[in-house]
C-alpha atoms as a PDB file:
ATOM      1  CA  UNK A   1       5.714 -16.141  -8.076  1.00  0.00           C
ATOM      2  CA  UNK A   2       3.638 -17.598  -5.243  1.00  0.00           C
ATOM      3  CA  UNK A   3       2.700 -14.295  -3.205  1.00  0.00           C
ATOM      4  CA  UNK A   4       1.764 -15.091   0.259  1.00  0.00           C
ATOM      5  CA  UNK A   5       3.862 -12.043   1.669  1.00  0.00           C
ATOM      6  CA  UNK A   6       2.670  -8.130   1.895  1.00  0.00           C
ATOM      7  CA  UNK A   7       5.630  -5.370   2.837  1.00  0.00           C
ATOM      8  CA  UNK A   8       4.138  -2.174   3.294  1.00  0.00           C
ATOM      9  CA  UNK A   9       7.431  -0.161   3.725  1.00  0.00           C
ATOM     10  CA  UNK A  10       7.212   3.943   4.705  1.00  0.00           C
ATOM     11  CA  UNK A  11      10.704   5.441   3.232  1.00  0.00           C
ATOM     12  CA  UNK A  12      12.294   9.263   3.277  1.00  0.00           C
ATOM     13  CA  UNK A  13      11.064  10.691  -0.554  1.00  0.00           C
ATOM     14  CA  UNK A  14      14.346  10.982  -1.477  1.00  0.00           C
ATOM     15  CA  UNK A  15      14.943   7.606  -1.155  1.00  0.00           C
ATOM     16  CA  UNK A  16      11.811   6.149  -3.333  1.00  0.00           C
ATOM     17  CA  UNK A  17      13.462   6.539  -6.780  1.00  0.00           C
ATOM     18  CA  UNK A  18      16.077   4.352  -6.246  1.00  0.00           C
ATOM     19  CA  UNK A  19      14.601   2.007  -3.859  1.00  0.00           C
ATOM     20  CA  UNK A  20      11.523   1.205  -6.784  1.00  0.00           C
ATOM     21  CA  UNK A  21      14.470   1.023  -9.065  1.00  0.00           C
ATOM     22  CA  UNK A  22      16.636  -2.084  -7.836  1.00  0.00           C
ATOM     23  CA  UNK A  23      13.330  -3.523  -6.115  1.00  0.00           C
ATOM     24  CA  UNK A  24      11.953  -4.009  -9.604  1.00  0.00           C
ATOM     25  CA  UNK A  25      15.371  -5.138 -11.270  1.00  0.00           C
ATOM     26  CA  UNK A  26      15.222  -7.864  -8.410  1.00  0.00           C
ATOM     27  CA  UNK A  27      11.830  -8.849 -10.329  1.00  0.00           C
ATOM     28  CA  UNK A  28       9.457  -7.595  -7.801  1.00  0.00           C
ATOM     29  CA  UNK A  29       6.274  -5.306  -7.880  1.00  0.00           C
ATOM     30  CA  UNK A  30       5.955  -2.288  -6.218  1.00  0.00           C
ATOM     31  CA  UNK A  31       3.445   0.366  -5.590  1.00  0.00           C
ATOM     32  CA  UNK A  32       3.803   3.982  -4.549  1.00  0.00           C
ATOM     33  CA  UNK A  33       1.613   5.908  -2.409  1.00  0.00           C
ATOM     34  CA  UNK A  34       2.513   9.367  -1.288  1.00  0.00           C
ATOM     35  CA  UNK A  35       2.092   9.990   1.863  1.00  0.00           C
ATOM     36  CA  UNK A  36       2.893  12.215   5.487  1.00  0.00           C
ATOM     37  CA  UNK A  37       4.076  12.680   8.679  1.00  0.00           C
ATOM     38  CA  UNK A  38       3.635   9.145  11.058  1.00  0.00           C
ATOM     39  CA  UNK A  39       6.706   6.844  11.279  1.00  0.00           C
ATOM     40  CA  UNK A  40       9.265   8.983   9.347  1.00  0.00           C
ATOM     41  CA  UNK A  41       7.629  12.835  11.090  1.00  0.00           C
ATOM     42  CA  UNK A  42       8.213  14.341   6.932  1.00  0.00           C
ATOM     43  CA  UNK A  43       7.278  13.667   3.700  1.00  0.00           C
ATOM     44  CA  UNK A  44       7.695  10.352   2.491  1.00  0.00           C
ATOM     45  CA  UNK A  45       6.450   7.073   0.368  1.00  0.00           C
ATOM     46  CA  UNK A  46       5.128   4.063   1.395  1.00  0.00           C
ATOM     47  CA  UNK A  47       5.911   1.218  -0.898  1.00  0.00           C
ATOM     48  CA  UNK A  48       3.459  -1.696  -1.240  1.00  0.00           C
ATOM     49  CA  UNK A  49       5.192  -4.884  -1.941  1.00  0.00           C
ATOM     50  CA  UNK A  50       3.788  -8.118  -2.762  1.00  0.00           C
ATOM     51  CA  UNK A  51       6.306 -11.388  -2.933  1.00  0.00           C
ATOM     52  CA  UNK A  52       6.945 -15.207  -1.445  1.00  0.00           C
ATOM     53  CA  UNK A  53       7.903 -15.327   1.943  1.00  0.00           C
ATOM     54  CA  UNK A  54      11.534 -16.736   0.240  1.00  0.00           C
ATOM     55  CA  UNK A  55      11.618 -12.869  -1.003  1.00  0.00           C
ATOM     56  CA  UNK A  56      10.768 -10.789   1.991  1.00  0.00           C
ATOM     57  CA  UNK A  57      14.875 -11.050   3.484  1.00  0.00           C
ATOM     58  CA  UNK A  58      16.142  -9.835   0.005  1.00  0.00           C
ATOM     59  CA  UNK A  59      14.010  -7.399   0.192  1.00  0.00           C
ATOM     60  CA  UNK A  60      14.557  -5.635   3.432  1.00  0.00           C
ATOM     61  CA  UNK A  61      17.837  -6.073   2.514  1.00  0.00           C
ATOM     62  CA  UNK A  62      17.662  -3.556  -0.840  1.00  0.00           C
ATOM     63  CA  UNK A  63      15.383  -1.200   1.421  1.00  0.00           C
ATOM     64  CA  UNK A  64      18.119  -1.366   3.932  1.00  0.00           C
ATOM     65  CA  UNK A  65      20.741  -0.488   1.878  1.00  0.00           C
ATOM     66  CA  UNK A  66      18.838   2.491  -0.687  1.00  0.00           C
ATOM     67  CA  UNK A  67      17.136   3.983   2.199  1.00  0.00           C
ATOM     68  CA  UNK A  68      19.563   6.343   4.468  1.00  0.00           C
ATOM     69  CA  UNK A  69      19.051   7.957   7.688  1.00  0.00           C
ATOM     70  CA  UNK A  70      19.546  11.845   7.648  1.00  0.00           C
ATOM     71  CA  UNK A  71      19.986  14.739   9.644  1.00  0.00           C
ATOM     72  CA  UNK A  72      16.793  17.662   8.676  1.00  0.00           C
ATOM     73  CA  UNK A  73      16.809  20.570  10.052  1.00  0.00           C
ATOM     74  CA  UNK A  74      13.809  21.245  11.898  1.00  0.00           C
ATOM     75  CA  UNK A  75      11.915  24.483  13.577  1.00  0.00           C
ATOM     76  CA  UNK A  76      10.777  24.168  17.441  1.00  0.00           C
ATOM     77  CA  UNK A  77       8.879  26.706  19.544  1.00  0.00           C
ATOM     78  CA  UNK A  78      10.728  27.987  22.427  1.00  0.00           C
ATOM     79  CA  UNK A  79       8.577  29.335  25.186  1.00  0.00           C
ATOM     80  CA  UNK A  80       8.537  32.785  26.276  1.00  0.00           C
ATOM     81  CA  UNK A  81      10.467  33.340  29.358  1.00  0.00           C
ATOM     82  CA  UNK A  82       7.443  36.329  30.274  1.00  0.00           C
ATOM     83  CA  UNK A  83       4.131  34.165  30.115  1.00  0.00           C
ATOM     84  CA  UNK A  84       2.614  37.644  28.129  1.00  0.00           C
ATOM     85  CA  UNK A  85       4.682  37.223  25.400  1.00  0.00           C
ATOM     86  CA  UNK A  86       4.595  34.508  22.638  1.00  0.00           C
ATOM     87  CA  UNK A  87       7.019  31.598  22.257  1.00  0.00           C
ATOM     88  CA  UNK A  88       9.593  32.027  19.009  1.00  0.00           C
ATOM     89  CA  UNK A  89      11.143  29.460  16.752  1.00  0.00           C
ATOM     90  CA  UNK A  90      14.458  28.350  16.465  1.00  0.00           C
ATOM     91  CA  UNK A  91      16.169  26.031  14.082  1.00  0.00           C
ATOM     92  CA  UNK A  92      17.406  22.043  15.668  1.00  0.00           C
ATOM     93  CA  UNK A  93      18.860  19.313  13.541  1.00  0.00           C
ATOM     94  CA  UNK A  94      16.742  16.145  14.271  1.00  0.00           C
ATOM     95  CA  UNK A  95      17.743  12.836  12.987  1.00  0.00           C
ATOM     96  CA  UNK A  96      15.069  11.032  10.277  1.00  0.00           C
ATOM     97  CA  UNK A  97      14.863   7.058   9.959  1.00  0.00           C
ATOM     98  CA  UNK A  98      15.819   5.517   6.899  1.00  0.00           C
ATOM     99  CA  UNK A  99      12.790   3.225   6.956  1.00  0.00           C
ATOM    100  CA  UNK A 100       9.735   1.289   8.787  1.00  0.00           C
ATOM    101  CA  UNK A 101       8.541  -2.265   7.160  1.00  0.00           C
ATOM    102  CA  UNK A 102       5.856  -3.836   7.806  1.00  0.00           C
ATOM    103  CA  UNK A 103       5.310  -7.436   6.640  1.00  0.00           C
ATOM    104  CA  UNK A 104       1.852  -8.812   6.672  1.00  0.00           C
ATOM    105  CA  UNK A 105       0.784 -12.455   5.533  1.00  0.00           C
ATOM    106  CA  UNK A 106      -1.579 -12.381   2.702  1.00  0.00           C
ATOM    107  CA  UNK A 107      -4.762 -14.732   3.033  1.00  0.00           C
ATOM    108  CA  UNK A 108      -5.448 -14.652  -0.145  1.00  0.00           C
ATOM    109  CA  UNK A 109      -4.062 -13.410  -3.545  1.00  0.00           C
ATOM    110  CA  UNK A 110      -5.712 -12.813  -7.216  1.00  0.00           C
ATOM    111  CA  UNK A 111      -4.335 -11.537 -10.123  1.00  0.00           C
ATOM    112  CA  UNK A 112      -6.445 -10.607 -13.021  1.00  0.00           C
ATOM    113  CA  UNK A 113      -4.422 -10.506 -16.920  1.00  0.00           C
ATOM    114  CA  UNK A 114      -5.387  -8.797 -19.621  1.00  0.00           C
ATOM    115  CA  UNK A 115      -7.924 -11.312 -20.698  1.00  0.00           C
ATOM    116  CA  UNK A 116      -9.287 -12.440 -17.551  1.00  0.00           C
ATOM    117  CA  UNK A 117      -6.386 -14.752 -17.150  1.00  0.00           C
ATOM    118  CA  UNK A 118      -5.888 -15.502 -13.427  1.00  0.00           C
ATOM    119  CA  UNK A 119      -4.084 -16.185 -10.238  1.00  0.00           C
ATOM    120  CA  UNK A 120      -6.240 -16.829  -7.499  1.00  0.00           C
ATOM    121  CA  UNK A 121      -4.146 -18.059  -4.675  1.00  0.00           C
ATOM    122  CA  UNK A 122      -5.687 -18.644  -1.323  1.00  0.00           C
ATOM    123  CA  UNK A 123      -2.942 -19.172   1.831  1.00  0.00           C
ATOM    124  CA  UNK A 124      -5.076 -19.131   4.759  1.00  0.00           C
ATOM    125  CA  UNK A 125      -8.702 -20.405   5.349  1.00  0.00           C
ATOM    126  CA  UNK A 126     -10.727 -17.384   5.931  1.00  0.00           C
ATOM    127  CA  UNK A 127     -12.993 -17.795   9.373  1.00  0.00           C
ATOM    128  CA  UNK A 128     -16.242 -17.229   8.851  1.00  0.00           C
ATOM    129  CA  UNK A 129     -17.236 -13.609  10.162  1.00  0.00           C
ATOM    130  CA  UNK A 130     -13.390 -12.605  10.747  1.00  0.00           C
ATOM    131  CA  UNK A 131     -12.765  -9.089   9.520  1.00  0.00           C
ATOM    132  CA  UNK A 132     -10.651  -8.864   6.358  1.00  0.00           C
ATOM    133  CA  UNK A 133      -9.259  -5.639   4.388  1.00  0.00           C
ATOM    134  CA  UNK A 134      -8.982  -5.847   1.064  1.00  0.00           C
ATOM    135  CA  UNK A 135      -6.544  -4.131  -1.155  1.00  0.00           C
ATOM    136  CA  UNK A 136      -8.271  -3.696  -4.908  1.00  0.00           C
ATOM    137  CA  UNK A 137      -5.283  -2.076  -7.121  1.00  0.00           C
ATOM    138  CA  UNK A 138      -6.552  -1.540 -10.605  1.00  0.00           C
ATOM    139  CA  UNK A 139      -5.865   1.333 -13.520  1.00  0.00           C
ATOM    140  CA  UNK A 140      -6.860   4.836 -13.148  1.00  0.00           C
ATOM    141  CA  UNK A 141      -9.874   5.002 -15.855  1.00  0.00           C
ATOM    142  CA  UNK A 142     -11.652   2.003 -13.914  1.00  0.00           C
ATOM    143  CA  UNK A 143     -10.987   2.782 -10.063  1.00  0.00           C
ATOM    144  CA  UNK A 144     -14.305   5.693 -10.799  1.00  0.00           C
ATOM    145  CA  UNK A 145     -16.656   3.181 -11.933  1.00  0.00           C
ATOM    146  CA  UNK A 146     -15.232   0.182  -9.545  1.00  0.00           C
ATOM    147  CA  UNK A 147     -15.952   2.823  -6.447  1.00  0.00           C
ATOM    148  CA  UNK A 148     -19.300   3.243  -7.670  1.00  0.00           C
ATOM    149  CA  UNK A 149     -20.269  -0.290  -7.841  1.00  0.00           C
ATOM    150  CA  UNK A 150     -19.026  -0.892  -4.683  1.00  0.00           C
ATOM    151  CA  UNK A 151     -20.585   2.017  -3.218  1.00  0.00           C
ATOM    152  CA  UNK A 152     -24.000   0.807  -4.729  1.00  0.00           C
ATOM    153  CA  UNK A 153     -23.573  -2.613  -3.523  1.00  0.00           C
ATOM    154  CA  UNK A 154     -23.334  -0.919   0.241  1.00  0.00           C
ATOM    155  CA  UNK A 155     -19.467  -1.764   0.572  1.00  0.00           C
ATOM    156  CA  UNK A 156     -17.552   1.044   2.432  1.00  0.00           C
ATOM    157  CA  UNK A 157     -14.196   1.813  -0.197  1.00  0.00           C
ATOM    158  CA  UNK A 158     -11.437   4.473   0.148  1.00  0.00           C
ATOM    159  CA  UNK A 159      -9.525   5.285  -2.601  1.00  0.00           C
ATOM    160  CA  UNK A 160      -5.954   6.342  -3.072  1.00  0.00           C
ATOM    161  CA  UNK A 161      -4.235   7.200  -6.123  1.00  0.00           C
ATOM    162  CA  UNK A 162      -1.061   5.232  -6.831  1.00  0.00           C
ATOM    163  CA  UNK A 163       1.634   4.868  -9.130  1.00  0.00           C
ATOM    164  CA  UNK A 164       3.622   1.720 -10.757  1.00  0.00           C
ATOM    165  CA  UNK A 165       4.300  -1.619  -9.235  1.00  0.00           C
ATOM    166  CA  UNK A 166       1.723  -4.242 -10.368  1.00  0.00           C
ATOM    167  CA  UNK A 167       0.000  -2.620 -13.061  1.00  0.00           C
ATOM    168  CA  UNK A 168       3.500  -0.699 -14.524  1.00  0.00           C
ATOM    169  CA  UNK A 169       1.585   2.829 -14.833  1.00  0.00           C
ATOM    170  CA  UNK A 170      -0.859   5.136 -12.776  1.00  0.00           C
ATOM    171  CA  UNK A 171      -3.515   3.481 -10.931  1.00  0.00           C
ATOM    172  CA  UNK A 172      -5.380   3.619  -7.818  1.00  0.00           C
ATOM    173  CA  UNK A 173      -5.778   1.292  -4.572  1.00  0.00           C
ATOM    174  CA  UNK A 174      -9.368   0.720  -3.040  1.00  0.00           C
ATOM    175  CA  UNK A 175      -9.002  -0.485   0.490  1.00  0.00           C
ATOM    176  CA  UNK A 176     -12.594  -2.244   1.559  1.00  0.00           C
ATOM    177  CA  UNK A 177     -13.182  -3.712   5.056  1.00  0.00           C
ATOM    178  CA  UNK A 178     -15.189  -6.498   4.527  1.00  0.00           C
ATOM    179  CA  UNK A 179     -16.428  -9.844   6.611  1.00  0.00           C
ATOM    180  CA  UNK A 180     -14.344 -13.039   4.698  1.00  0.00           C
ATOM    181  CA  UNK A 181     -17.841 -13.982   3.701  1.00  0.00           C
ATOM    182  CA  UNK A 182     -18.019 -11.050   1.330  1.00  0.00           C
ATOM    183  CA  UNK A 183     -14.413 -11.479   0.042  1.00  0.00           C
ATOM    184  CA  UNK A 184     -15.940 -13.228  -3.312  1.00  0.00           C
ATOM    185  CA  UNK A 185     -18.737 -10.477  -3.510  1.00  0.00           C
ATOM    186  CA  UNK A 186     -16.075  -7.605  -4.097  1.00  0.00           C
ATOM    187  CA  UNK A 187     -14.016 -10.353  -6.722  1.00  0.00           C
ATOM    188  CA  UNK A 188     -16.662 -10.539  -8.672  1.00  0.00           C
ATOM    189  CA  UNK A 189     -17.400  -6.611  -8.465  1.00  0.00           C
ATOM    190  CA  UNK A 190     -13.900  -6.432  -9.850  1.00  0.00           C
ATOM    191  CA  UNK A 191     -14.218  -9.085 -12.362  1.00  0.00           C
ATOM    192  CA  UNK A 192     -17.458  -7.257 -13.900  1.00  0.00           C
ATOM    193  CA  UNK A 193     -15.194  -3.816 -13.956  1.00  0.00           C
ATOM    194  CA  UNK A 194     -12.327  -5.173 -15.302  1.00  0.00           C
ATOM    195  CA  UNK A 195     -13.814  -7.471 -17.606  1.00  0.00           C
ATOM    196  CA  UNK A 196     -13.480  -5.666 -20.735  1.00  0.00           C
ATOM    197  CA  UNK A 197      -9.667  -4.955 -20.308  1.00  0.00           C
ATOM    198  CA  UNK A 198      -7.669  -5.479 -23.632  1.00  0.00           C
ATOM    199  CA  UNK A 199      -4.522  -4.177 -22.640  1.00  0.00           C
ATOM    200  CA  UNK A 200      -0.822  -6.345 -21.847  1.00  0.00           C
ATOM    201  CA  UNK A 201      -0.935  -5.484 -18.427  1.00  0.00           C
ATOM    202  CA  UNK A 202      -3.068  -6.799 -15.765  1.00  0.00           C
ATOM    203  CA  UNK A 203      -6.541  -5.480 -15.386  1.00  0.00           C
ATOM    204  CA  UNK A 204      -6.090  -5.659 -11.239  1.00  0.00           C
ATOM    205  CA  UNK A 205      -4.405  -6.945  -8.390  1.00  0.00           C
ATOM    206  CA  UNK A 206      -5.916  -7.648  -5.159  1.00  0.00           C
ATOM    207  CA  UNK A 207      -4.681  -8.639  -1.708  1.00  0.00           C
ATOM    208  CA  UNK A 208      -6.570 -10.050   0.654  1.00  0.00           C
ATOM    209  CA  UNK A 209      -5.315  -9.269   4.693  1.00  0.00           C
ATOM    210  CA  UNK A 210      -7.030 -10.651   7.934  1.00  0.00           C
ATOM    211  CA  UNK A 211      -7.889  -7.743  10.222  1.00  0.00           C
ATOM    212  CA  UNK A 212      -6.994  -8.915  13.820  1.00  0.00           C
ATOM    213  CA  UNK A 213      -8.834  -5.561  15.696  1.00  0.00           C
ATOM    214  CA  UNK A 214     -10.713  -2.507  14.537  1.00  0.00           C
ATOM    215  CA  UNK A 215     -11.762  -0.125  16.404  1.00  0.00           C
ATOM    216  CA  UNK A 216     -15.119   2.681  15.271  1.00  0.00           C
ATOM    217  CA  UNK A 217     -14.281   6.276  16.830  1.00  0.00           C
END
C-alpha cells in the first residue's frame, strides 16, 4: 500500500474496540493511544492511521458509522445565590461527539521488516530548514534504548506508549521535531536500534509530517 495519508482520529473509549476491529478487517493499520479531555471533553482514544489517499473516504466512513454520539451525564457548579457561601453541584446531561479526524499528508514514509527489509517512500520534497515532526513507532523493548540514542545525539523525543496497528502488539511512538535536514539522521538512529530485529513483524514504522507553525511558550 502506497501510504501518503495520516488520520489521526480522537473517538469516545467505548467506541475504540470496534472501530480497530473493522478498520483492520478493511486491511488497514491502526495505532492506539489513550488519551483525555480536548475534542471529545472525556476519556477517549486517538487512533493513528496510516493509508493511500484512495483509503482515507472508506475510512471516515467505518469511523463514521462505529463511532456514536451520546448523551453523559455531567456535574456543573452552580453559584451560590449568598456570595459567602460556596457554589454546589448538580447533575446536566451534555451531548459527546462521536468523533474528530484529522487527515495529514505524509512527506515521507519508511517501513522497516523484520530483516531490514524496507519501504522508504518519499511524497513531498522536504525544504531545506522547514520544520518536520516525526512519528518513530517501534516495539516496547527498543523504544528505551532508541530514546537514549536520540537523547545522546541532542534530538528532543517524547514518548508515548501505544498499542497495535503497525507493529500488531504493544509498542511505543517517539514524536521528534526535527529540521528536514536531520530527517535521515534520526533513520539511521532507528536503523542502528532496530537492526538486530528477528521477529515476523516489522522492527518500526515511521511517518514523516511537515510542521507548518510552532510556537515555544
Amino acid at each position: 500500500m502506497d501510504i501518503d495519508k495520516l488520520i489521526l482520529a480522537i473517538v469516545q473509549r467505548e467506541d475504540a474496540d470496534a472501530a480497530m476491529n473493522v478498520l483492520t478487517q478493511a486491511g488497514l493499520s491502526v495505532t492506539r493511544i489513550s488519551s483525555l479531555g480536548g475534542f471529545m471533553g472525556t476519556h477517549n482514544v486517538t487512533l493513528l492511521i496510516g493509508l493511500s489517499s484512495n483509503n482515507v473516504d472508506r475510512a471516515i466512513s467505518i469511523l463514521r458509522i462505529h463511532c456514536h454520539k451520546r448523551t453523559v451525564p455531567v456535574h456543573m457548579t452552580t453559584p451560590a445565590p449568598a456570595s459567602h457561601l460556596s457554589g454546589f453541584m448538580r447533575p446536566i446531561v451534555a451531548d459527546v461527539g462521536s468523533a474528530v479526524v484529522f487527515v495529514f499528508p505524509v512527506a515521507r514514509y519508511i517501513h522497516l521488516g523484520a530483516n531490514q527489509s524496507s519501504v522508504d517512500a518519499k511524497h513531498a520534497f522536504l525544504e531545506p530548514g522547514a520544520l518536520q515532526l516525526v512519528l518513530v513507532i517501534v516495539s516496547d523493548n527498543q523504544s528505551g534504548k532508541l530514546l537514549k540514542r536520540l537523547t545522546d545525539w541532542s534530538y528532543h523525543a517524547t514518548l508515548i506508549s501505544t498499542t497495535g496497528g503497525f507493529l500488531k502488539r504493544g509498542n511505543a511512538t517517539l514524536m521528534i521535531g526535527v529540521r528536514s535536514e536531520r530527517v535521515d539522521s534520526i533513520l539511521e538512529q532507528v536503523h542502528q536500534v532496530t537492526g538486530g530485529t528477528v521477529t515476523k513483524d516489522s522492527a518500526a514504522t515511521v511517518f514523516v509530517l511537515e510542521i507548518t507553525r510552532q510556537e515555544r511558550m
